[in-house]
N, C-alpha and C. Protein backbone atom coordinates (compact mmCIF):
# COMPACT_ATOMS: atom_id res chain seq x y z
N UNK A 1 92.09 -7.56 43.97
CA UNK A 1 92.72 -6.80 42.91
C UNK A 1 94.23 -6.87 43.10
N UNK A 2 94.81 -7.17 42.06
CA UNK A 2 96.32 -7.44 42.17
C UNK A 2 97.07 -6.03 41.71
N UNK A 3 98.27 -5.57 42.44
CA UNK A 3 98.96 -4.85 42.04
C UNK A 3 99.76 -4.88 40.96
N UNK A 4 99.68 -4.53 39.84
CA UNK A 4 100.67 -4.64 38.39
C UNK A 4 101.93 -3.92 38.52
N UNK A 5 102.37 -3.10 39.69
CA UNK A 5 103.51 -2.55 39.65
C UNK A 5 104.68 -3.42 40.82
N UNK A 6 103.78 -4.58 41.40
CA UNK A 6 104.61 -5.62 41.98
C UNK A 6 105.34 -6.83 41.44
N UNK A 7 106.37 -7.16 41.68
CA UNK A 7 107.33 -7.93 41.10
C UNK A 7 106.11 -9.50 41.22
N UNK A 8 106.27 -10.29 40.64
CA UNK A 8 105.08 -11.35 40.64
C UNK A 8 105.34 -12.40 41.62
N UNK A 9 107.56 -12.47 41.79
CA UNK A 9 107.88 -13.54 42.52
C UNK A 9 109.42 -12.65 42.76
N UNK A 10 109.68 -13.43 43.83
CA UNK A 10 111.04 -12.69 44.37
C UNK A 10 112.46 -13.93 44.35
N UNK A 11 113.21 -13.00 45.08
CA UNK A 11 114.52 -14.46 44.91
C UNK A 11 114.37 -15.03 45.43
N UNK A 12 114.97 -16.32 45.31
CA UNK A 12 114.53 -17.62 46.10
C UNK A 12 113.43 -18.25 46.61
N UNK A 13 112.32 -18.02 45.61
CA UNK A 13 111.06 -18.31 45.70
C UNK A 13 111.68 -19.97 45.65
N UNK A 14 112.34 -20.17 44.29
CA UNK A 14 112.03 -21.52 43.84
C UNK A 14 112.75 -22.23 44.59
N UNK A 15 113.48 -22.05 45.87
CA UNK A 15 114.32 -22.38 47.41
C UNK A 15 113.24 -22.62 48.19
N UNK A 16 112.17 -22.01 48.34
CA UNK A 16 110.90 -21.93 49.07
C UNK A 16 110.30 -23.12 48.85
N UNK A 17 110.06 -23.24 46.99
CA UNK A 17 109.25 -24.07 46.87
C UNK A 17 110.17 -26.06 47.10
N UNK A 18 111.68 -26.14 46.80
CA UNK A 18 112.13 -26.87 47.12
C UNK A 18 111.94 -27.56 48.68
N UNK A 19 111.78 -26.42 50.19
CA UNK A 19 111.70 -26.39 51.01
C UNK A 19 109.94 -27.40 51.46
N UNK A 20 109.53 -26.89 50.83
CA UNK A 20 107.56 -26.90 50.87
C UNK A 20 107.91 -28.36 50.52
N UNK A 21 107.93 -28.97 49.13
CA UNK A 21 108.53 -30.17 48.85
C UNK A 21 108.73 -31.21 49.95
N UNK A 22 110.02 -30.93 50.62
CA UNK A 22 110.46 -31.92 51.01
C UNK A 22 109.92 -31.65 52.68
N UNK A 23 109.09 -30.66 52.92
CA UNK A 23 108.16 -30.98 54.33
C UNK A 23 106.85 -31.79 53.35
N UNK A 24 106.41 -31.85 52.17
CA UNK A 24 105.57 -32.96 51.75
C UNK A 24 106.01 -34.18 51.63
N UNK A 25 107.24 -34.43 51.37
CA UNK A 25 107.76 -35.88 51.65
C UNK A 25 107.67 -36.29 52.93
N UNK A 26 107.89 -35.85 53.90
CA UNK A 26 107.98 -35.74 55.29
C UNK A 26 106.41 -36.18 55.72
N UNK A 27 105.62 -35.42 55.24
CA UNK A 27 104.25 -35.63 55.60
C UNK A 27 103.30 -36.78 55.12
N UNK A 28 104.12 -37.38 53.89
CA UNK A 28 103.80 -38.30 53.33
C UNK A 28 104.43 -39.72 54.08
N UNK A 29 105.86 -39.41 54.55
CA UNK A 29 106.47 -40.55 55.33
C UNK A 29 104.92 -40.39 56.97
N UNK A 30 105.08 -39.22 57.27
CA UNK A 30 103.96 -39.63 58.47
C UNK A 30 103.01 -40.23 58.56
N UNK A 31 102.77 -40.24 57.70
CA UNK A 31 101.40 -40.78 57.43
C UNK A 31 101.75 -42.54 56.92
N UNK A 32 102.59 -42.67 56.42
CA UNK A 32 102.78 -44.20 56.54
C UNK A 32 103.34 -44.68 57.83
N UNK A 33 104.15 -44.16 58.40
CA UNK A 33 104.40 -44.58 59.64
C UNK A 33 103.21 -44.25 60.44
N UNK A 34 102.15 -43.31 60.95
CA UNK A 34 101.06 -43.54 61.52
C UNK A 34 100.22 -45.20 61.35
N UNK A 35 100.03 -45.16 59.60
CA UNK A 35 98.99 -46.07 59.16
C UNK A 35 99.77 -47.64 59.59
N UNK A 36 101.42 -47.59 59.73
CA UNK A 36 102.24 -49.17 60.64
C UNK A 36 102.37 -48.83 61.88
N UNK A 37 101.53 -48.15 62.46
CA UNK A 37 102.15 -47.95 64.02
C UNK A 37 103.34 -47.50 64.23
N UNK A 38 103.90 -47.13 63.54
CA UNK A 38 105.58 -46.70 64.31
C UNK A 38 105.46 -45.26 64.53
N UNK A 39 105.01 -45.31 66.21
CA UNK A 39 105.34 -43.64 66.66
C UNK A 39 106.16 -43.25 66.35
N UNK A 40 107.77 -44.11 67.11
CA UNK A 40 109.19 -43.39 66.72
C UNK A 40 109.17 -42.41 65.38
N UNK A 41 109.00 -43.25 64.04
CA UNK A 41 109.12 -42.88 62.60
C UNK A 41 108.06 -41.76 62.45
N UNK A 42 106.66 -42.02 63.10
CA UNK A 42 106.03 -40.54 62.99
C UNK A 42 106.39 -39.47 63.67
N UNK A 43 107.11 -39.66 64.70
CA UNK A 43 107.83 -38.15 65.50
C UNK A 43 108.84 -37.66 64.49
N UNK A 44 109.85 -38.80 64.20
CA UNK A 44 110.95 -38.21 63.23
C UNK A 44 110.49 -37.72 61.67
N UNK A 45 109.26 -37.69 61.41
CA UNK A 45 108.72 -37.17 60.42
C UNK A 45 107.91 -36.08 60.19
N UNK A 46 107.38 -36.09 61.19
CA UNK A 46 106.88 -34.67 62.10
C UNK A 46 107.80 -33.77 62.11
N UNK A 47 108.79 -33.97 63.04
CA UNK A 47 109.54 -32.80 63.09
C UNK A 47 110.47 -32.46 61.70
N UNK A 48 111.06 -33.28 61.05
CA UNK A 48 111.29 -33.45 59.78
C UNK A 48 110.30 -32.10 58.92
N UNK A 49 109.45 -32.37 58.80
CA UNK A 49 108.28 -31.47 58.50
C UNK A 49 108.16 -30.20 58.70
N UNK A 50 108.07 -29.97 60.21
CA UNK A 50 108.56 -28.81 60.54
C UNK A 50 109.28 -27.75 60.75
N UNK A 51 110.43 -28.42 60.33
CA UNK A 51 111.66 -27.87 60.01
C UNK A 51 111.95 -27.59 58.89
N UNK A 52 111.46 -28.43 57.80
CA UNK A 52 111.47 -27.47 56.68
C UNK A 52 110.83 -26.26 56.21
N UNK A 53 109.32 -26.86 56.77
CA UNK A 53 108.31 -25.47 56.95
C UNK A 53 108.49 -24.16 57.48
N UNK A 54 109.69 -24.41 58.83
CA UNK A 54 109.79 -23.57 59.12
C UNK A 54 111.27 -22.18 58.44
N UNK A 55 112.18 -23.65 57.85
CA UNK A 55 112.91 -22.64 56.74
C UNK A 55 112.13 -21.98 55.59
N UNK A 56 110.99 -22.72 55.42
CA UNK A 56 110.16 -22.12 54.17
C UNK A 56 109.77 -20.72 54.75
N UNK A 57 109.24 -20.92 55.81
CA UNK A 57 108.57 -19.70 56.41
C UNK A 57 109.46 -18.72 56.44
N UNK A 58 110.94 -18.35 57.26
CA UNK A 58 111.78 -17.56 57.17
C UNK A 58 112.23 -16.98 55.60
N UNK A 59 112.27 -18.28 54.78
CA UNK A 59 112.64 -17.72 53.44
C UNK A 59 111.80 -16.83 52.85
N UNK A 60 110.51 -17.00 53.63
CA UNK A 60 109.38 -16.26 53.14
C UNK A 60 109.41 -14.51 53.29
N UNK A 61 109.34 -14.74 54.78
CA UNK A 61 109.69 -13.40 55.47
C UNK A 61 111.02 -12.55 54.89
N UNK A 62 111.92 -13.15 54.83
CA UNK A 62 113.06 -12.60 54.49
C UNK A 62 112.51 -11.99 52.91
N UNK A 63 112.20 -13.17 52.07
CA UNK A 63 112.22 -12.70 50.69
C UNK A 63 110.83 -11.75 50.31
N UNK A 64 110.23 -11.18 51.01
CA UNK A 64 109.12 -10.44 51.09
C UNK A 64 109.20 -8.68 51.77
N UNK A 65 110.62 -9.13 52.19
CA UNK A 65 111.06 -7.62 52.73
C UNK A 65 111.86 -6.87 51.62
């Protein structure tokens, strides 16, 4: 059951969703560099990844308080 007296989306959602994005580009480069063998390019895409995820995540927290 959803609350109707809650705002539906907050600021900088659509910062969030830019963020989410480009850890899917990231995840998409991993996965081609997995499928040519290039560890190097899958570490730097990995973490790539995670780092955006993890600004997503903060933007999250922040914009939820």
């Amino acid at each position: 059951m959803t609350d109707t007296k809650r705002p539906r989306s907050f600021a900088g959602a659509a910062e969030l969703v830019v963020h989410a994005e480009a850890a899917t580009d990231h995840l998409k480069k991993l996965c081609a560099a997995c499928a040519d063998g290039d560890k190097a390019a899958a570490r730097r895409s990995l973490r790539g990844a995670i780092s955006e995820l993890q600004v997503a995540q903060a933007m999250l927290r922040t914009g939820l308080d």
